[in-house]
C-alpha atoms as a PDB file:
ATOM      1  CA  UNK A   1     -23.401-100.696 -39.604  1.00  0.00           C
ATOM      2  CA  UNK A   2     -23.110-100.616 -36.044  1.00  0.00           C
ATOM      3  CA  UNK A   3     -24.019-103.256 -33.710  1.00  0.00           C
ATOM      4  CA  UNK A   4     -26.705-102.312 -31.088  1.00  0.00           C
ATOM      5  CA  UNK A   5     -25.814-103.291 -27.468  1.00  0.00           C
ATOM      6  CA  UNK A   6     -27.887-103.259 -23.896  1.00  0.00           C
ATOM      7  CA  UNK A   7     -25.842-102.854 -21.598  1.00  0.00           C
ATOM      8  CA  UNK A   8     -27.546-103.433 -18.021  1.00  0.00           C
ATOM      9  CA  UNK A   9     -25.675-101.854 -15.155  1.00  0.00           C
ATOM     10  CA  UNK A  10     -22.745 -99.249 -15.354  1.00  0.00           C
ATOM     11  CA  UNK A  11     -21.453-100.370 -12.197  1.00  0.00           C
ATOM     12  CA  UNK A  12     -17.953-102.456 -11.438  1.00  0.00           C
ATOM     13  CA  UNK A  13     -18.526-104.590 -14.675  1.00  0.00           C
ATOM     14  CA  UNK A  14     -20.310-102.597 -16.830  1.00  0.00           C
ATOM     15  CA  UNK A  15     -18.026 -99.230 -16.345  1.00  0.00           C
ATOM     16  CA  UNK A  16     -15.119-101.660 -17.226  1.00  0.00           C
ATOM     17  CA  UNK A  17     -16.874-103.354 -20.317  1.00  0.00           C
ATOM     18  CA  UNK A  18     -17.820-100.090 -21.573  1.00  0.00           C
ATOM     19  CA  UNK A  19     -14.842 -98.109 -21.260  1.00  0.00           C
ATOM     20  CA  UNK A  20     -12.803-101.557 -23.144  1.00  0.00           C
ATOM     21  CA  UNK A  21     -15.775-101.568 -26.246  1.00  0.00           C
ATOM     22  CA  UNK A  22     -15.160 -97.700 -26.228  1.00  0.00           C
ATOM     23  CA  UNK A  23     -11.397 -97.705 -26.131  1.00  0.00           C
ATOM     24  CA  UNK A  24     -11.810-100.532 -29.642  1.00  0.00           C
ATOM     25  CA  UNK A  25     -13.384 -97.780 -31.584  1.00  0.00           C
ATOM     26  CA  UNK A  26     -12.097 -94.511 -30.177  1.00  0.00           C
ATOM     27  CA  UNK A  27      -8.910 -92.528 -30.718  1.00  0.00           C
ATOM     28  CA  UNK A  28      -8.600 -92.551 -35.122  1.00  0.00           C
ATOM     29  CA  UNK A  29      -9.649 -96.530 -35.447  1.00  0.00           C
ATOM     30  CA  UNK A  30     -10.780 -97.297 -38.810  1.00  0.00           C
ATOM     31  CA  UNK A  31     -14.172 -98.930 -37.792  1.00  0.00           C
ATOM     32  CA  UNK A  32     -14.868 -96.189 -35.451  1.00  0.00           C
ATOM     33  CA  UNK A  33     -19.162 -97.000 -35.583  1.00  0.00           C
ATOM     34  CA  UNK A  34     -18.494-101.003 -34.216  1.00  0.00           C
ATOM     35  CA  UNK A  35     -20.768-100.004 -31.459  1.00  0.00           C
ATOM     36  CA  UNK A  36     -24.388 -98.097 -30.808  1.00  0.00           C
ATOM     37  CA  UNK A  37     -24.154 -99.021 -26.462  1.00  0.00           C
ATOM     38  CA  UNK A  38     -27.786 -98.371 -24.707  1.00  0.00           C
ATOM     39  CA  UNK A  39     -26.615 -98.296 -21.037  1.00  0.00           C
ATOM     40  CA  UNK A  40     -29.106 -99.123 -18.157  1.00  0.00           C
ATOM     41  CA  UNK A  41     -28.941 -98.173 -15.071  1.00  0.00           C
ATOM     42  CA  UNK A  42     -30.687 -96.695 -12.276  1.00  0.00           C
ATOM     43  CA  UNK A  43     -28.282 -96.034  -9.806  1.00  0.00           C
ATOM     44  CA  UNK A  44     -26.310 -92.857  -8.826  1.00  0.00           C
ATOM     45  CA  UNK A  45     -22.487 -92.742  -7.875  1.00  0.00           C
ATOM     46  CA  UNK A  46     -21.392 -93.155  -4.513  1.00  0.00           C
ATOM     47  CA  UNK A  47     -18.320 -91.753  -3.021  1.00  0.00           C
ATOM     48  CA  UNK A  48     -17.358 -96.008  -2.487  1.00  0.00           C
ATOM     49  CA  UNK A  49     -17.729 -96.664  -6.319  1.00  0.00           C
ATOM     50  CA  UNK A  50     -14.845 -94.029  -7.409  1.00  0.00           C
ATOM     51  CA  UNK A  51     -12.337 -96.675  -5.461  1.00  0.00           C
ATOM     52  CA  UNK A  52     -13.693 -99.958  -7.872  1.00  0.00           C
ATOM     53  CA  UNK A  53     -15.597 -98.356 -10.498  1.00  0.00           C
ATOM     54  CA  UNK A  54     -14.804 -96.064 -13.773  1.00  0.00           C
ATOM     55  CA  UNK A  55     -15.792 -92.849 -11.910  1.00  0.00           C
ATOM     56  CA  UNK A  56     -13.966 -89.421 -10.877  1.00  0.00           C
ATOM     57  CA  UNK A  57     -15.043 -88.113  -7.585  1.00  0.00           C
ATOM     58  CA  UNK A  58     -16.641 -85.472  -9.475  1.00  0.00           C
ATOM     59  CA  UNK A  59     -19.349 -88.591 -10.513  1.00  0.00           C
ATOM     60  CA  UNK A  60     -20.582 -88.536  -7.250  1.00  0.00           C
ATOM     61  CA  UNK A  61     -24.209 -88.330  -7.022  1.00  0.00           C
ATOM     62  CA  UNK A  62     -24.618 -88.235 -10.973  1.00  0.00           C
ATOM     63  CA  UNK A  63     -26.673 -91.345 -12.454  1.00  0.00           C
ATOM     64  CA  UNK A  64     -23.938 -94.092 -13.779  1.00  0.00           C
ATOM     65  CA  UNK A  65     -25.884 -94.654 -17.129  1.00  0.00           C
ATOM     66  CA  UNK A  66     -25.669 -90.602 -17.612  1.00  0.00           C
ATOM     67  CA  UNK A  67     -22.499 -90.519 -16.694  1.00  0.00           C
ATOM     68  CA  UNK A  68     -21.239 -93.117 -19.391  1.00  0.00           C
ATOM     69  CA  UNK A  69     -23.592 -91.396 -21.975  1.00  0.00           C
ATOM     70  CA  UNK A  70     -21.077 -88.189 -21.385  1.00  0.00           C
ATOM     71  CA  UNK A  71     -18.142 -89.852 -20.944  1.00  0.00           C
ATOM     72  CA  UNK A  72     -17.892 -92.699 -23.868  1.00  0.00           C
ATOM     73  CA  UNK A  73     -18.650 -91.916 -27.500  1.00  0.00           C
ATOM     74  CA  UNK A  74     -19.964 -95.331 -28.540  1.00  0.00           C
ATOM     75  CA  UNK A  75     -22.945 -94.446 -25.784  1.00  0.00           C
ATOM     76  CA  UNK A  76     -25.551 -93.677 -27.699  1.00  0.00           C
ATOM     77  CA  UNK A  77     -28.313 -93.686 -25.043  1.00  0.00           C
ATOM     78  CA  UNK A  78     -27.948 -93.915 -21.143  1.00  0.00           C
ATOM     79  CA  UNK A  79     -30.701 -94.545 -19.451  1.00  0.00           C
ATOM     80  CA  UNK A  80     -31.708 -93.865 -15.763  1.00  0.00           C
ATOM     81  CA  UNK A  81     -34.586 -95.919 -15.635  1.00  0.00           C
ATOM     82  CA  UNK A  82     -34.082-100.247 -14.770  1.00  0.00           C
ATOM     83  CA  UNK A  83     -35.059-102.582 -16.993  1.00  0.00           C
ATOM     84  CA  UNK A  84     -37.979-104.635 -16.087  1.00  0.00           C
ATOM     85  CA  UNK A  85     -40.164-106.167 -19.112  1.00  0.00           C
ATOM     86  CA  UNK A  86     -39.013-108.486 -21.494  1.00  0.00           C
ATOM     87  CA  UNK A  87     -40.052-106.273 -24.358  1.00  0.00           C
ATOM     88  CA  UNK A  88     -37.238-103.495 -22.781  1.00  0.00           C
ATOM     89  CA  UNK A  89     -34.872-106.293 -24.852  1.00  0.00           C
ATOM     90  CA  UNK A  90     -35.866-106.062 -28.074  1.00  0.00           C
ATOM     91  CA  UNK A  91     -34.143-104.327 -31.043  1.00  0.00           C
ATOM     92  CA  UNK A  92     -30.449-105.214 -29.683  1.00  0.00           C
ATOM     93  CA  UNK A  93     -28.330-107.216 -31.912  1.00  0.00           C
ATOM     94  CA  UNK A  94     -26.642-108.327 -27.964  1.00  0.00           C
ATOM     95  CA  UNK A  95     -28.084-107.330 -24.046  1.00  0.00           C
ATOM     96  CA  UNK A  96     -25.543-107.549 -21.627  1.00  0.00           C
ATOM     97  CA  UNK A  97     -26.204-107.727 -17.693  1.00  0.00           C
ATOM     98  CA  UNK A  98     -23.344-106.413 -15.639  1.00  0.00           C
ATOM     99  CA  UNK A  99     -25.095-106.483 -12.452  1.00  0.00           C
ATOM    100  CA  UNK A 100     -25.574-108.240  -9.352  1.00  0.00           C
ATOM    101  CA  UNK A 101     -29.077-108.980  -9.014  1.00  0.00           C
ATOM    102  CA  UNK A 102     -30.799-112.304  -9.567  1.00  0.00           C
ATOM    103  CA  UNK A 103     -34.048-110.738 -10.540  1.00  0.00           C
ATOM    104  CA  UNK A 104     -32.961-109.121 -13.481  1.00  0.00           C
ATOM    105  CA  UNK A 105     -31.054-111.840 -14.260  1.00  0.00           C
ATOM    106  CA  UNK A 106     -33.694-114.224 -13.753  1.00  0.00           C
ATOM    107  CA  UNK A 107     -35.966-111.723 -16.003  1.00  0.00           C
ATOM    108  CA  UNK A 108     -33.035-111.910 -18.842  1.00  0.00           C
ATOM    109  CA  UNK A 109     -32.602-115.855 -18.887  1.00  0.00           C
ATOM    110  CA  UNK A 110     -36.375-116.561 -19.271  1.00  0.00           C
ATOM    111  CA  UNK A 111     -37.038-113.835 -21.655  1.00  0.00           C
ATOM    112  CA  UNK A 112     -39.718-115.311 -23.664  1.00  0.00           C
ATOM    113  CA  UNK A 113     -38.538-112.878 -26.837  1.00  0.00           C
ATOM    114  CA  UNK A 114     -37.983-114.044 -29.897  1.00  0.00           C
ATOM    115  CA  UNK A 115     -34.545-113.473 -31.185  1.00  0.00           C
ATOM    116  CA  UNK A 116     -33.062-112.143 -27.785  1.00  0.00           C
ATOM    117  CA  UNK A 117     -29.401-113.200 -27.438  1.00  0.00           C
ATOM    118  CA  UNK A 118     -28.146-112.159 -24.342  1.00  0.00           C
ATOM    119  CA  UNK A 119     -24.275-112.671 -22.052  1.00  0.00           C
ATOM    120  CA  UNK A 120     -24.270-112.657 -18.381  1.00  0.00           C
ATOM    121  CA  UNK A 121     -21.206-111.089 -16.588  1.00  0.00           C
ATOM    122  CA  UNK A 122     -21.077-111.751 -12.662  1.00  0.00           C
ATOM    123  CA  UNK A 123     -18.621-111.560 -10.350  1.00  0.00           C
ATOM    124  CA  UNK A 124     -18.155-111.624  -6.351  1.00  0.00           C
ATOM    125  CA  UNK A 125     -14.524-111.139  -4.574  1.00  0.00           C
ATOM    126  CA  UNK A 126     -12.427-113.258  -5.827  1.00  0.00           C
ATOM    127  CA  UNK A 127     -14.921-115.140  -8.381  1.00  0.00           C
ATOM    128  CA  UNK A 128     -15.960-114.221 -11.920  1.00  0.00           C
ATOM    129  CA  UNK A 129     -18.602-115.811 -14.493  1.00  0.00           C
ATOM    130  CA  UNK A 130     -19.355-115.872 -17.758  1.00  0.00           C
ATOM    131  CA  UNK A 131     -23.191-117.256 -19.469  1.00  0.00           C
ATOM    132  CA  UNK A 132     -24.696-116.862 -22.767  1.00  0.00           C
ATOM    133  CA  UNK A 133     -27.558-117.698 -24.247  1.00  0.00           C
ATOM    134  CA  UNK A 134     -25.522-120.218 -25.638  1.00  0.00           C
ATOM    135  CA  UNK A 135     -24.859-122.494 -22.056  1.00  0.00           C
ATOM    136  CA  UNK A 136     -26.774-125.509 -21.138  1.00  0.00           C
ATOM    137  CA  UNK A 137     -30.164-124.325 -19.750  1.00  0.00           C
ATOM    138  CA  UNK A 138     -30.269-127.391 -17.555  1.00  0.00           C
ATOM    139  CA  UNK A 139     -27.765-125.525 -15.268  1.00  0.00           C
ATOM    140  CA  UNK A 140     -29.988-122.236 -15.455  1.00  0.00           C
ATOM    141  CA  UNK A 141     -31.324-123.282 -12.167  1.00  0.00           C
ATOM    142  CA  UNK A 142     -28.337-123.316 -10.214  1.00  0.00           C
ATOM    143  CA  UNK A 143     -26.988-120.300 -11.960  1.00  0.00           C
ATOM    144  CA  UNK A 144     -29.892-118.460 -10.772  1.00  0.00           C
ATOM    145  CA  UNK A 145     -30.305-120.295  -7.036  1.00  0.00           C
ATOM    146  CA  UNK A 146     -29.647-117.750  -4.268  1.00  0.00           C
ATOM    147  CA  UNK A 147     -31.472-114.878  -2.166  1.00  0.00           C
ATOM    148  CA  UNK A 148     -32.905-112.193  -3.940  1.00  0.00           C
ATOM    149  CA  UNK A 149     -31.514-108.536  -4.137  1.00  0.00           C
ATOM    150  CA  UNK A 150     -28.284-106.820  -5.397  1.00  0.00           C
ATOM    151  CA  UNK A 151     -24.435-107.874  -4.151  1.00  0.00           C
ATOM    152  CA  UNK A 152     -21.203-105.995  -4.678  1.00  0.00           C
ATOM    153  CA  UNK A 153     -18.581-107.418  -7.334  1.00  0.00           C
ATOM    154  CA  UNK A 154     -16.522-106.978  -4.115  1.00  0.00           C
ATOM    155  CA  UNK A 155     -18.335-109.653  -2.420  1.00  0.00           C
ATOM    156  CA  UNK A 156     -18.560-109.924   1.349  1.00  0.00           C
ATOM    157  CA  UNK A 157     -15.358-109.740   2.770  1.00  0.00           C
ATOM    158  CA  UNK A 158     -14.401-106.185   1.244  1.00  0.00           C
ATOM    159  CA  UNK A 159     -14.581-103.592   3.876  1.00  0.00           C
ATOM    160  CA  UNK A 160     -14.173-100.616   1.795  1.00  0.00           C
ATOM    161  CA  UNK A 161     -10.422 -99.932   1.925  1.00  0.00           C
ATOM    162  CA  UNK A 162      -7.939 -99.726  -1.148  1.00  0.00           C
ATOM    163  CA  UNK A 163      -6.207-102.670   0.547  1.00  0.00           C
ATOM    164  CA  UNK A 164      -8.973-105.255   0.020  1.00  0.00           C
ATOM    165  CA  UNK A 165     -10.337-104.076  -3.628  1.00  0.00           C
ATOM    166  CA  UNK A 166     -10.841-107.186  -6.002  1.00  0.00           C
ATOM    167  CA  UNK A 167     -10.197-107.148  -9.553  1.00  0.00           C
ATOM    168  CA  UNK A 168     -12.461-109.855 -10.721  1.00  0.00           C
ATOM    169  CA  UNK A 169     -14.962-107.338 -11.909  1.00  0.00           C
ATOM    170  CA  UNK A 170     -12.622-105.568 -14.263  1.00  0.00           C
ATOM    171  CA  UNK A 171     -11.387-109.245 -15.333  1.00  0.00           C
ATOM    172  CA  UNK A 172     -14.830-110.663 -16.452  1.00  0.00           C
ATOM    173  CA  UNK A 173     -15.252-107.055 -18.232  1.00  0.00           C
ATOM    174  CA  UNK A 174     -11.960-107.753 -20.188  1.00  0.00           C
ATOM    175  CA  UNK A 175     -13.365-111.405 -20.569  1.00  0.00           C
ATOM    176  CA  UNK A 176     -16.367-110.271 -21.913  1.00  0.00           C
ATOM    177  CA  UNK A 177     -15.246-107.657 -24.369  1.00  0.00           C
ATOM    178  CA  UNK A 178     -13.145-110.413 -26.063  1.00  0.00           C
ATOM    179  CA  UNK A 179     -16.284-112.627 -26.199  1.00  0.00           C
ATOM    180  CA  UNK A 180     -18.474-109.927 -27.548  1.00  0.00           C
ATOM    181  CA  UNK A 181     -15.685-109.010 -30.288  1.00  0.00           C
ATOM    182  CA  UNK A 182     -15.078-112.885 -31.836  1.00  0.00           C
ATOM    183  CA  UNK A 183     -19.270-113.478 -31.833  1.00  0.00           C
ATOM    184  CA  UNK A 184     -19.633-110.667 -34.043  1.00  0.00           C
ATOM    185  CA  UNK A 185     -17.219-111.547 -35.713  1.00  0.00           C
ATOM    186  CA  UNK A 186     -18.716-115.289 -36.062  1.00  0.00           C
ATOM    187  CA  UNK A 187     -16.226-116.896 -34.589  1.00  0.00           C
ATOM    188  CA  UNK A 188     -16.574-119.927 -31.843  1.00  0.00           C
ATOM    189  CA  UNK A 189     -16.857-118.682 -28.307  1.00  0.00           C
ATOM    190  CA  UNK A 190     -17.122-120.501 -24.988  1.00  0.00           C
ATOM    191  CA  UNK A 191     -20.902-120.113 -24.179  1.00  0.00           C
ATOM    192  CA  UNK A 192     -19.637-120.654 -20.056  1.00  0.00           C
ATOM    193  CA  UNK A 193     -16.398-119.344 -18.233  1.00  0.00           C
ATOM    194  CA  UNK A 194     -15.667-119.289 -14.489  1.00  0.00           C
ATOM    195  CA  UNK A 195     -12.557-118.197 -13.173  1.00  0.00           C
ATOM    196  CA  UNK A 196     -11.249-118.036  -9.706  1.00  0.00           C
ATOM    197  CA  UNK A 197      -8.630-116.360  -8.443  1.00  0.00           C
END
């Protein structure tokens, strides 16, 4: 039986993590159903993401979570509206949030639903993170300190060139992917990662 997955945000991270969960099951593999992925995302592609993100230039102006939906076979469900309400969690064996925006994030860490196990990717230039449901929630504070609103995965310092591109984004995806695959599995995982580069 497949395991059901939110993913929230098809952006830098999320493109990355899905195209990695997609690539496990894809192509002849024996346990071709791992993955049922429910992709959120309100956002459209711009011309800027093709350089960073898992899009063609033929993306552009197409929603991200629609575009997954038609490009990946384990996406079972992309969906153009955000998610805002705790019960918008419910019914996932995992939700994932891939993007860069406290709010949702601070929306996902207080969920007050029963049963909701949840991972946190985030990165920012040359910084990546990892959180579960798993880490301390003494240090949920500081994880979620800062202004509100939505930040590149590039960070500040990008200025939209090929030259400058980070990688952390695709990183923490990679990260994540392995993370997701041993909990299924039951195995031990580290319930915090940071990595610098």
């Amino acid at each position: 039986m497949p395991r059901k997955i939110l993913i929230i945000g098809a952006g830098g991270i999320g493109s990355y993590l899905i195209n990695t969960l997609d690539n496990l099951t894809g192509n002849g593999s024996y346990e071709r159903e791992l993955y049922e992925i429910t992709v959120s995302d309100p956002d459209t592609v711009e011309e800027k993401n093709v350089t960073y993100q898992r899009f063609t230039t033929d993306d552009v102006g197409k929603n991200k979570a629609l575009v997954m939906k038609m490009n990946y076979e384990q996406v079972k469900i992309g969906n153009k509206y955000p998610i805002l309400v705790d019960d918008q969690l419910k019914g996932y064996d995992l939700v994932v949030c891939c993007v860069d925006n406290l709010n949702t994030r601070r929306m996902l860490y207080k969920a007050n639903v029963e049963g909701v196990k949840w991972l946190d990717l985030r990165s920012q230039g040359r910084n990546a993170a990892l959180v579960s449901y798993q880490a301390e929630p003494s240090s949920y504070d500081t994880l979620l300190a800062g202004p509100d609103g939505s930040f590149s995965c590039q960070g500040d310092s990008w200025d939209g060139s090929k030259e400058g591109i980070h990688f952390m984004h695709a990183v923490i995806a990679s990260i994540g992917a392995q993370w997701m695959q041993r909990w299924f599995a039951g195995e031990s995982v580290n319930p915090f990662m940071v990595v610098n580069v």
